[in-house]
Structure formats: C-alpha cells, structure tokens
Protein backbone atom coordinates (compact mmCIF):
# COMPACT_ATOMS: atom_id res chain seq x y z
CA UNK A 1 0.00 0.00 0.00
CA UNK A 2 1.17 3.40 -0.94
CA UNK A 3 2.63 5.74 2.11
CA UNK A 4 0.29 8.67 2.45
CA UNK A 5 1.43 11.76 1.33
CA UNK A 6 2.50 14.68 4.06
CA UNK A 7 1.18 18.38 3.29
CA UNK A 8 4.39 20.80 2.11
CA UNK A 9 5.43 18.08 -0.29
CA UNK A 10 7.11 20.88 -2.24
CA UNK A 11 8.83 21.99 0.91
CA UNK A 12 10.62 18.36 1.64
CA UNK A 13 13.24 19.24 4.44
CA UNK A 14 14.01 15.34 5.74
CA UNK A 15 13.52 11.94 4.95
CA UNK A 16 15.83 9.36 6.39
CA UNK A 17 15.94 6.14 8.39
CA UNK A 18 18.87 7.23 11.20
CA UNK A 19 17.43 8.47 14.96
CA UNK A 20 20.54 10.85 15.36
CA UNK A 21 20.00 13.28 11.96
CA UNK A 22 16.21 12.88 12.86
CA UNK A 23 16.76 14.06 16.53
CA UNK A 24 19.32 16.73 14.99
CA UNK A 25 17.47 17.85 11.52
CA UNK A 26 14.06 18.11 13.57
CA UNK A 27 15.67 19.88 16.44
CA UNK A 28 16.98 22.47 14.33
CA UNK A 29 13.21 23.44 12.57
CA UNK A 30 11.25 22.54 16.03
CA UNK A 31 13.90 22.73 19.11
CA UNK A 32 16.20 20.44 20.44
CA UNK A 33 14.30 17.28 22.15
CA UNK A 34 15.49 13.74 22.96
CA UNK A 35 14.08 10.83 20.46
CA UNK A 36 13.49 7.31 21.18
CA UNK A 37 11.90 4.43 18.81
CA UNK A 38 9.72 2.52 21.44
CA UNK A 39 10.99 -1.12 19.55
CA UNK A 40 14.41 -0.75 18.43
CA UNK A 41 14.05 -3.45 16.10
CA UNK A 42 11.55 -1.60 13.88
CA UNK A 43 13.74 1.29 11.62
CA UNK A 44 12.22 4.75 11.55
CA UNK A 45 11.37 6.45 8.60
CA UNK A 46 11.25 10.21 9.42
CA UNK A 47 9.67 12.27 6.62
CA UNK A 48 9.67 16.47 7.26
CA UNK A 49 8.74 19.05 5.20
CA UNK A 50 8.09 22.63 6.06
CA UNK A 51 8.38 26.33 5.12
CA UNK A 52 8.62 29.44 7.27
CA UNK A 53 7.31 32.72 6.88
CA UNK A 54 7.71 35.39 8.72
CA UNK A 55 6.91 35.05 12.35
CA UNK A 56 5.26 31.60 11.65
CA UNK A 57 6.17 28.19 10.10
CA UNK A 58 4.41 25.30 8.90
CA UNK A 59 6.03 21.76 8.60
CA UNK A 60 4.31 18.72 8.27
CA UNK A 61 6.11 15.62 10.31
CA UNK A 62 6.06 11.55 10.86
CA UNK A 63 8.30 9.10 12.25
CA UNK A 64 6.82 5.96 10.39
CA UNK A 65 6.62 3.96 14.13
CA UNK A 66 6.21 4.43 17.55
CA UNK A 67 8.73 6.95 18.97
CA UNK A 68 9.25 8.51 22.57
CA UNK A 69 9.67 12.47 22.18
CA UNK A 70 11.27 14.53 25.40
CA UNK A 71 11.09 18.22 23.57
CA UNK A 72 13.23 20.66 26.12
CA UNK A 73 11.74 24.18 27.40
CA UNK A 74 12.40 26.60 24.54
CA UNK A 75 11.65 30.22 24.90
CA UNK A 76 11.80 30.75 21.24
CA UNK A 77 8.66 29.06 19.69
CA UNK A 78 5.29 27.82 20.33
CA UNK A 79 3.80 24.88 18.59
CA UNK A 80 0.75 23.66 17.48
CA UNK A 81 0.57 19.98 17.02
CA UNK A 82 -2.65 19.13 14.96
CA UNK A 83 -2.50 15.55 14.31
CA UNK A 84 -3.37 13.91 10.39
CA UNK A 85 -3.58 10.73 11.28
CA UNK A 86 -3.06 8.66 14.10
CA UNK A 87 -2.64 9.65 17.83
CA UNK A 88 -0.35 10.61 20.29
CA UNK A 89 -0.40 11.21 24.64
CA UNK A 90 1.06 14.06 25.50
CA UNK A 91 2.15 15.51 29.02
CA UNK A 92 3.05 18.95 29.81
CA UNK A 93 3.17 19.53 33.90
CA UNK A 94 0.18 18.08 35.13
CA UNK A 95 -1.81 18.47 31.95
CA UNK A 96 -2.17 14.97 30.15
CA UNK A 97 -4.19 14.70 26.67
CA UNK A 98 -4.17 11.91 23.78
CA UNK A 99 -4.29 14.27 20.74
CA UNK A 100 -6.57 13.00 17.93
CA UNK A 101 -7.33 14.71 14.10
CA UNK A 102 -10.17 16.16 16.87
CA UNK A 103 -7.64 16.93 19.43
CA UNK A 104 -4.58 18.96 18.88
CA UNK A 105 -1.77 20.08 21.30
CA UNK A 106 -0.30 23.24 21.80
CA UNK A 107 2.87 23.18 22.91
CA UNK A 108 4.12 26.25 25.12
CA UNK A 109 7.23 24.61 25.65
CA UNK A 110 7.80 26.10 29.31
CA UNK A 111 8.76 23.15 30.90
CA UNK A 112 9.58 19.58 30.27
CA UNK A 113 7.10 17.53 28.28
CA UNK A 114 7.19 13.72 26.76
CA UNK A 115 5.57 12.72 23.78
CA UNK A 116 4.20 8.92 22.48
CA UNK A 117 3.20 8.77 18.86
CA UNK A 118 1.68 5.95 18.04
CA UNK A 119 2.95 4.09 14.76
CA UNK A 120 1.53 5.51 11.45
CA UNK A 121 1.11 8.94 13.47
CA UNK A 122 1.82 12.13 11.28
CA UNK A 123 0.87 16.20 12.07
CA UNK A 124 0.94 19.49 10.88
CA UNK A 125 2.53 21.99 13.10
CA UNK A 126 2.22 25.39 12.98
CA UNK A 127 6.01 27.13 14.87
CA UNK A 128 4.92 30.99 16.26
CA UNK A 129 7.78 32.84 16.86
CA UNK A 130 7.01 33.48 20.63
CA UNK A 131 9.05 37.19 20.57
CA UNK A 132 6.30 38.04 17.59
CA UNK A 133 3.46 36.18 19.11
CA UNK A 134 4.16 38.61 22.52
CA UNK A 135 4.82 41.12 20.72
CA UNK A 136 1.07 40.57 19.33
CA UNK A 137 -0.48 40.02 22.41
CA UNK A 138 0.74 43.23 23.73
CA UNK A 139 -0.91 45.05 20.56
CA UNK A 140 -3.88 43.07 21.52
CA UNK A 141 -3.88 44.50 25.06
CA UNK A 142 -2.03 47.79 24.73
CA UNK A 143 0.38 46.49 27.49
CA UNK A 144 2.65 44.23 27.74
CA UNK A 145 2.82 41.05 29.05
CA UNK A 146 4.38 40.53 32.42
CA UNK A 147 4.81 36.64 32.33
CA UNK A 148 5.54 34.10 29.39
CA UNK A 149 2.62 33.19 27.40
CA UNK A 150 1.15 29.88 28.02
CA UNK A 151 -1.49 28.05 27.04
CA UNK A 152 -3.94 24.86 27.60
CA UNK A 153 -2.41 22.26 25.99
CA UNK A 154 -5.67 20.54 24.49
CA UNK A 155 -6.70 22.50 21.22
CA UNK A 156 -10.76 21.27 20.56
CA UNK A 157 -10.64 21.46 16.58
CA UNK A 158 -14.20 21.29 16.70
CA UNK A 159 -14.88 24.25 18.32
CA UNK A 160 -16.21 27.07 16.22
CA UNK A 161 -13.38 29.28 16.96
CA UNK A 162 -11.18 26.84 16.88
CA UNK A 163 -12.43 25.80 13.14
CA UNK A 164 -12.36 29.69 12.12
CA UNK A 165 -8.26 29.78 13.13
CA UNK A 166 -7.60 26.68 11.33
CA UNK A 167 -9.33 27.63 8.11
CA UNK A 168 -6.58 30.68 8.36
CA UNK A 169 -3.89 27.77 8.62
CA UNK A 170 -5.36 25.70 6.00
CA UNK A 171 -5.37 29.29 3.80
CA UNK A 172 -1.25 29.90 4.70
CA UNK A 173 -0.51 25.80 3.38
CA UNK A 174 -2.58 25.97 0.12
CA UNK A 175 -1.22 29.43 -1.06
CA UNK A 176 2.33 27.44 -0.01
CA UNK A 177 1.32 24.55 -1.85
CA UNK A 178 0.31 25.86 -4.99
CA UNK A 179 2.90 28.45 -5.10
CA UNK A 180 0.20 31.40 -4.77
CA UNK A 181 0.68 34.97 -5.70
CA UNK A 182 -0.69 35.87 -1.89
CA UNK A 183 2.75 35.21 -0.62
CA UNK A 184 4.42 37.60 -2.91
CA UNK A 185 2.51 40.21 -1.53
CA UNK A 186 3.43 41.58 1.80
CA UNK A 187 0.44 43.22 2.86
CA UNK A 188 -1.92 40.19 2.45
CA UNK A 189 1.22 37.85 3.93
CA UNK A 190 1.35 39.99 7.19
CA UNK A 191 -2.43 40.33 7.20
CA UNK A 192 -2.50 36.31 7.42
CA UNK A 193 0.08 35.86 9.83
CA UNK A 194 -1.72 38.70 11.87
CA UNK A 195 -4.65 36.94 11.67
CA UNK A 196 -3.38 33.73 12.45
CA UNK A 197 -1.98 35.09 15.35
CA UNK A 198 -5.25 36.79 16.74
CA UNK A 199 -7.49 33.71 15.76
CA UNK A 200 -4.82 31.87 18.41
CA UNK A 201 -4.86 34.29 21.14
CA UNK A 202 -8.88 34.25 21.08
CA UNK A 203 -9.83 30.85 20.53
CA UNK A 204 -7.19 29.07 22.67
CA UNK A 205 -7.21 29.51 26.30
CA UNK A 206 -4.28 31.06 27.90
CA UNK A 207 -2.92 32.71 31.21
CA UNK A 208 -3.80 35.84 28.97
CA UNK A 209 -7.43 35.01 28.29
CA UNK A 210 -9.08 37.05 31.06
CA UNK A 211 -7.32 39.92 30.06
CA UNK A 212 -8.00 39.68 26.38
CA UNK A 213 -11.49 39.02 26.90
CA UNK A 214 -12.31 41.42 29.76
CA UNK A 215 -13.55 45.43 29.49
CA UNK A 216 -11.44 48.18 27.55
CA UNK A 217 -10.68 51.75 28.38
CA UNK A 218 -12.85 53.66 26.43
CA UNK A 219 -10.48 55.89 23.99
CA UNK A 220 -10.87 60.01 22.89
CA UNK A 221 -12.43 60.58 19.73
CA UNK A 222 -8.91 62.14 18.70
CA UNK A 223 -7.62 58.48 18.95
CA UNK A 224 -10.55 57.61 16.18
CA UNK A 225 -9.82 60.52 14.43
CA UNK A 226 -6.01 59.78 14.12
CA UNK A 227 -6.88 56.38 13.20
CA UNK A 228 -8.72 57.44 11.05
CA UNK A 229 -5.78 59.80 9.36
CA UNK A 230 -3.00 57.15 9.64
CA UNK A 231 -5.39 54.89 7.83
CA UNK A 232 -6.17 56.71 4.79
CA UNK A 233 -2.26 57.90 4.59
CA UNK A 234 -0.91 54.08 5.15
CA UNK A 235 -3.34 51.59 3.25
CA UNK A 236 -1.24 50.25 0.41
CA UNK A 237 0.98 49.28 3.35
CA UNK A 238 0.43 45.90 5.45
CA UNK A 239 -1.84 47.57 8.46
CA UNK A 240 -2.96 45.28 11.19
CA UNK A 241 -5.39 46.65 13.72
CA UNK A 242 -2.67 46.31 16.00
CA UNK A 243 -0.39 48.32 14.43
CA UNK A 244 -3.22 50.89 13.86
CA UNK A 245 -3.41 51.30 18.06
CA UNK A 246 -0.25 51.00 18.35
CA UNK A 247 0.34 54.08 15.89
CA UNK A 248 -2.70 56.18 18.04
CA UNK A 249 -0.80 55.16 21.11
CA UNK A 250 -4.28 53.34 22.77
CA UNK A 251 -4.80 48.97 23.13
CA UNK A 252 -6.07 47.33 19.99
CA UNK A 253 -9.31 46.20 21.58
CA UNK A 254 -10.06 49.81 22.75
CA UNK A 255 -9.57 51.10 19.63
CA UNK A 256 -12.05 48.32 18.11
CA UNK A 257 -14.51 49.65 20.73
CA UNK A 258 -13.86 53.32 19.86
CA UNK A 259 -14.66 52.19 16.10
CA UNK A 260 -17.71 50.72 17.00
CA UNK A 261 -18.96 53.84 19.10
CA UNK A 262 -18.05 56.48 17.37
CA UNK A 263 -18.28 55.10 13.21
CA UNK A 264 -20.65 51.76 13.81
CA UNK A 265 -17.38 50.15 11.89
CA UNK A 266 -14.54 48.58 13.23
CA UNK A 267 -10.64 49.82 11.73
CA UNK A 268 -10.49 46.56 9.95
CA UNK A 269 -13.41 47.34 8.14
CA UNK A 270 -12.75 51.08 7.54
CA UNK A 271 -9.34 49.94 5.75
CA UNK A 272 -11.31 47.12 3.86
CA UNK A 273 -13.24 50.76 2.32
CA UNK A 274 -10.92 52.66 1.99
CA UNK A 275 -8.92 49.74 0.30
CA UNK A 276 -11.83 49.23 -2.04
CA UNK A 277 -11.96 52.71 -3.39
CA UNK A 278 -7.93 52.33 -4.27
CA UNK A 279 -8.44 49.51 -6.20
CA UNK A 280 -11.36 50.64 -8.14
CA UNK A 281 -9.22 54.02 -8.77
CA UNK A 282 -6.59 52.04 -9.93
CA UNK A 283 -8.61 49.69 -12.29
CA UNK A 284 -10.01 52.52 -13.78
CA UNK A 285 -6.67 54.10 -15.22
CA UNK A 286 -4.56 50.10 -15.83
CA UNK A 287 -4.73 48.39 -19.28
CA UNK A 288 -6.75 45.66 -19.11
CA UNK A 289 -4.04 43.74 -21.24
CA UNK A 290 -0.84 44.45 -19.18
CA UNK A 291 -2.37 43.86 -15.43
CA UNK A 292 -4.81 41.44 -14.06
CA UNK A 293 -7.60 42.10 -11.22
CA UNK A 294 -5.88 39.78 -8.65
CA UNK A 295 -2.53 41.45 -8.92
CA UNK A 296 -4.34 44.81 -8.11
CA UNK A 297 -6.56 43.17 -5.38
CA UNK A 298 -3.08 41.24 -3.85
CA UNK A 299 -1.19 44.20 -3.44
CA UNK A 300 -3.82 46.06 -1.61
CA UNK A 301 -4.12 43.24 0.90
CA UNK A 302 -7.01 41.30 -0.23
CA UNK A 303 -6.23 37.82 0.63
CA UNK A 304 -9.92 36.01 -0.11
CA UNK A 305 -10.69 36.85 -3.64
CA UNK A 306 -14.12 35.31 -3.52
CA UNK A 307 -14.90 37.34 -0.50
CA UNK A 308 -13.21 40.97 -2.42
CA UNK A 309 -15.00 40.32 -5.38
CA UNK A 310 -18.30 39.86 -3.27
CA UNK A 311 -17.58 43.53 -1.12
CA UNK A 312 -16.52 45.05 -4.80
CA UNK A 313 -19.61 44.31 -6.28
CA UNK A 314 -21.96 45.07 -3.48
CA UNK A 315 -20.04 48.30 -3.09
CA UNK A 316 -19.81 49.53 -6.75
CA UNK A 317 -22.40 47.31 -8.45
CA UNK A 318 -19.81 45.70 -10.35
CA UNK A 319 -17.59 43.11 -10.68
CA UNK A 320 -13.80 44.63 -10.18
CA UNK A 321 -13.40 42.96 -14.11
CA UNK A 322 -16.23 44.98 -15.33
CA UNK A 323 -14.63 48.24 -13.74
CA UNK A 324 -10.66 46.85 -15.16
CA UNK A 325 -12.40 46.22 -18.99
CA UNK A 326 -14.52 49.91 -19.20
C-alpha cells in the first residue's frame, strides 16, 4: 500500500531512516528534544517538510513507528501539534491529553514535556515565533505582558473558533502549496500571519485570556480621528489593527470599541473601504491587457478573492473585471 502523502510536499526538508539526523534535523526546525523508537528493532522512517514565513512556520512531520519524544523548554517558539492521522499522549506539567485529528496540542514549551506517537502517526505543526506572538499580544492588550505566554495544551478542533483559526492555517498551506501569488505580496502575507496570530490568542485559552477578553478603556475621539488619518495615509501598506493602536498610542481592543462607538465600523473594516476605493481608482486608469484584477486586489491586501469580489460588487455594483475592462 502506498505511504500517504505529508502536506508541504514541495517543501521536503528530511527523509531518512537514522534516529541521530532525525533528533538533529528536527531539532533544528522545532527545538532540540530527545528521540526514542519505542521497539528498536523496527527502523524509523522520518519524513519532514516545512516552510517558514515570517513570524510563523508550517512543517508537516512523521516518524513511520512508535517513537518517545522529550522536547526541552524553549523560549523561542510555540507549537501547534494538529495531528493527520493517528494519535499521540502528551504531558506537559500536570496536563495529560491523547491528541486525535479532533484533538490537537499546543505546545508552550515552558517546561519539560514527553511525547508517544503511536505508529503511522503524522501532524501538521504550525512554529509561532514566541518574541512576535508577545509582541502581538501586547498590541492586543495595549500592554505588555508581564509573564511568558502559556497556554492549555488541548486544542478542541471542533470548536467554532477553533475551526475559524484553522481555516486561516489551511489558507497559509494551500497558497504554499500551490505556489500562490498571496505570498508575494506583503500586505496580504502579514495580514494572514496577523490573523493567524489573533485567531490563536482568542480561541485558545491562555494565562492571557481574562485579560483579552475582559472590558477596555474607552479611547478620545482624537484616537478615532487619528486612526482614522493614519489609515487613509498608510493603506497600500500591510496595516494590522494592531499596528493601527499601536500608531494612536491606545490597546487594539479599545480602539475596536472606539470604532464601534463612534463610526458603527470597526478599523479593519474602515481599511477594507478605503482599500476598495484604491483599487477601483486604480482599475479605472490600468490596461486591461498588461495587469490582471488579482494582482491589483493582492497588493492592496485582499487575501480572499471570492470574498473581495463579493464587497466590490456590493459596493460599486460591479464586478472589479467589469470596472478593469470599461
């Protein structure tokens, strides 16, 4: 019977039989951890691939039989374990789970953990830079954080926020699969990692949760109103909401708020406007033969084309390749 193919397969980093250049190869992409095949007498057959981005990477791993993982504390990454196949226990303190493809782990890495993967076992794991993801959180709570991040190990895939944040990974490994133009374009790449990042911070419980999810400061109208201004003088750049508050000097979720309360919009969806009316200006002046509508719509940071060409429409009443053709 054929081996299943890993996702990445584009990306291949590893494939090899020996425990040392496994434990070594895989230690360099994940962090160093000790590896031990549960019956000796059964070879390993390690397959990696992977590709990193900016403050997140995506590799897809599987040992081929049943292995004993010891990952050490790290304070450079986080990792989310979702499994493809297969199972695996995992224990991190006094937190014990048997991750499923309904069960992944995340993996804060602050103390010693131990892995089993059961033979035939193979996931996708998404690496955060933990200095970037911090550096997010802070945006997120215009402060920052005063203890490592950390979160619940269990990850409930079938959770409706849950399913929302891994549609955003599933998004980042097709565009890397099929070589797609999204990734050329900075804006939409830091708007997806952004996102990414958020959809984590939300949907996953952390030591950070009550303070992400509790009340916000209101902010001054000036705040809106400079918003407002840094938003119509920065959006063919790669704006997150974060970096919107962070410009304003208030907390991204206050900001949100303000947005709501003073515009009934949120800064997200203010850009998303604003964004609209650049692209339609600049459709109107291009040659229809020398650019394309997804090239214009890339580099002003619309990621889901479906979901542009739906807000172009119901915005203009027309399609953004009626607008490029007249």
């Amino acid at each position: 019977m054929a081996e299943e193919p890993l996702p990445l397969a584009a990306y291949r980093r590893l494939r090899t039989n020996d425990v040392d250049e496994a434990r070594t190869r895989v230690g360099d992409a994940l962090g160093d951890h000790g590896l031990r095949p549960v019956n000796s007498e059964i070879r390993l057959d390690v397959r990696m691939n992977g590709t990193t981005f900016d403050g997140v990477g995506l590799y897809s791993l599987g040992y081929g039989t049943e292995v004993l993982i010891t990952p050490q504390p790290l304070d450079s990454y986080l990792l989310v374990e979702i499994p493809l196949t297969g199972a695996a226990e995992v224990s991190h303190g006094r937190e014990r789970i048997v991750a499923t493809p309904e069960l992944a782990s995340v993996l804060s890495l602050t103390r010693p953990m131990s892995m089993r993967w059961v033979p035939g076992h193979a996931s996708l794991i998404a690496r955060f830079d933990r200095a970037a993801l911090e550096a997010h959180l802070a945006k997120l709570m215009g402060r920052t954080p005063r203890r490592p991040l950390t979160f619940s190990l269990g990850m409930d895939l079938t959770r409706p926020p849950v399913r929302s944040w891994l549609s955003v990974v599933d998004l980042l490994r097709r565009e890397a699969e099929t070589g797609g133009a999204l990734l050329e374009q900075p804006i939409a790449l830091r708007q997806l990692e952004g996102l990414l990042m958020t959809q984590l911070l939300l949907a996953q419980p952390s030591n950070y949760s009550d303070a992400l999810s509790g009340g916000q400061p209101r902010v001054a109208p000036t705040a809106v109103e400079r918003a407002v201004d840094l938003i119509e003088a920065h959006a063919a750049e790669p704006l997150t909401v974060e970096e919107i508050a962070e410009g304003v000097g208030v907390g991204a979720r206050a900001l949100q708020e303000g947005f709501r309360r003073q515009l009934d919009t949120t800064p997200m969806s203010y850009l998303r406007e604003v964004r609209l009316d650049r692209v339609r200006a600049e459709l109107t002046v291009r040659d229809p033969g020398a650019t394309t509508v997804t090239d214009v719509a890339y580099r002003w940071g619309f990621v889901h084309l479906g979901r542009f060409a739906l807000a172009y429409r119901r915005r203009f009443g027309e399609s953004p390749s009626e607008t490029l053709r007249r």
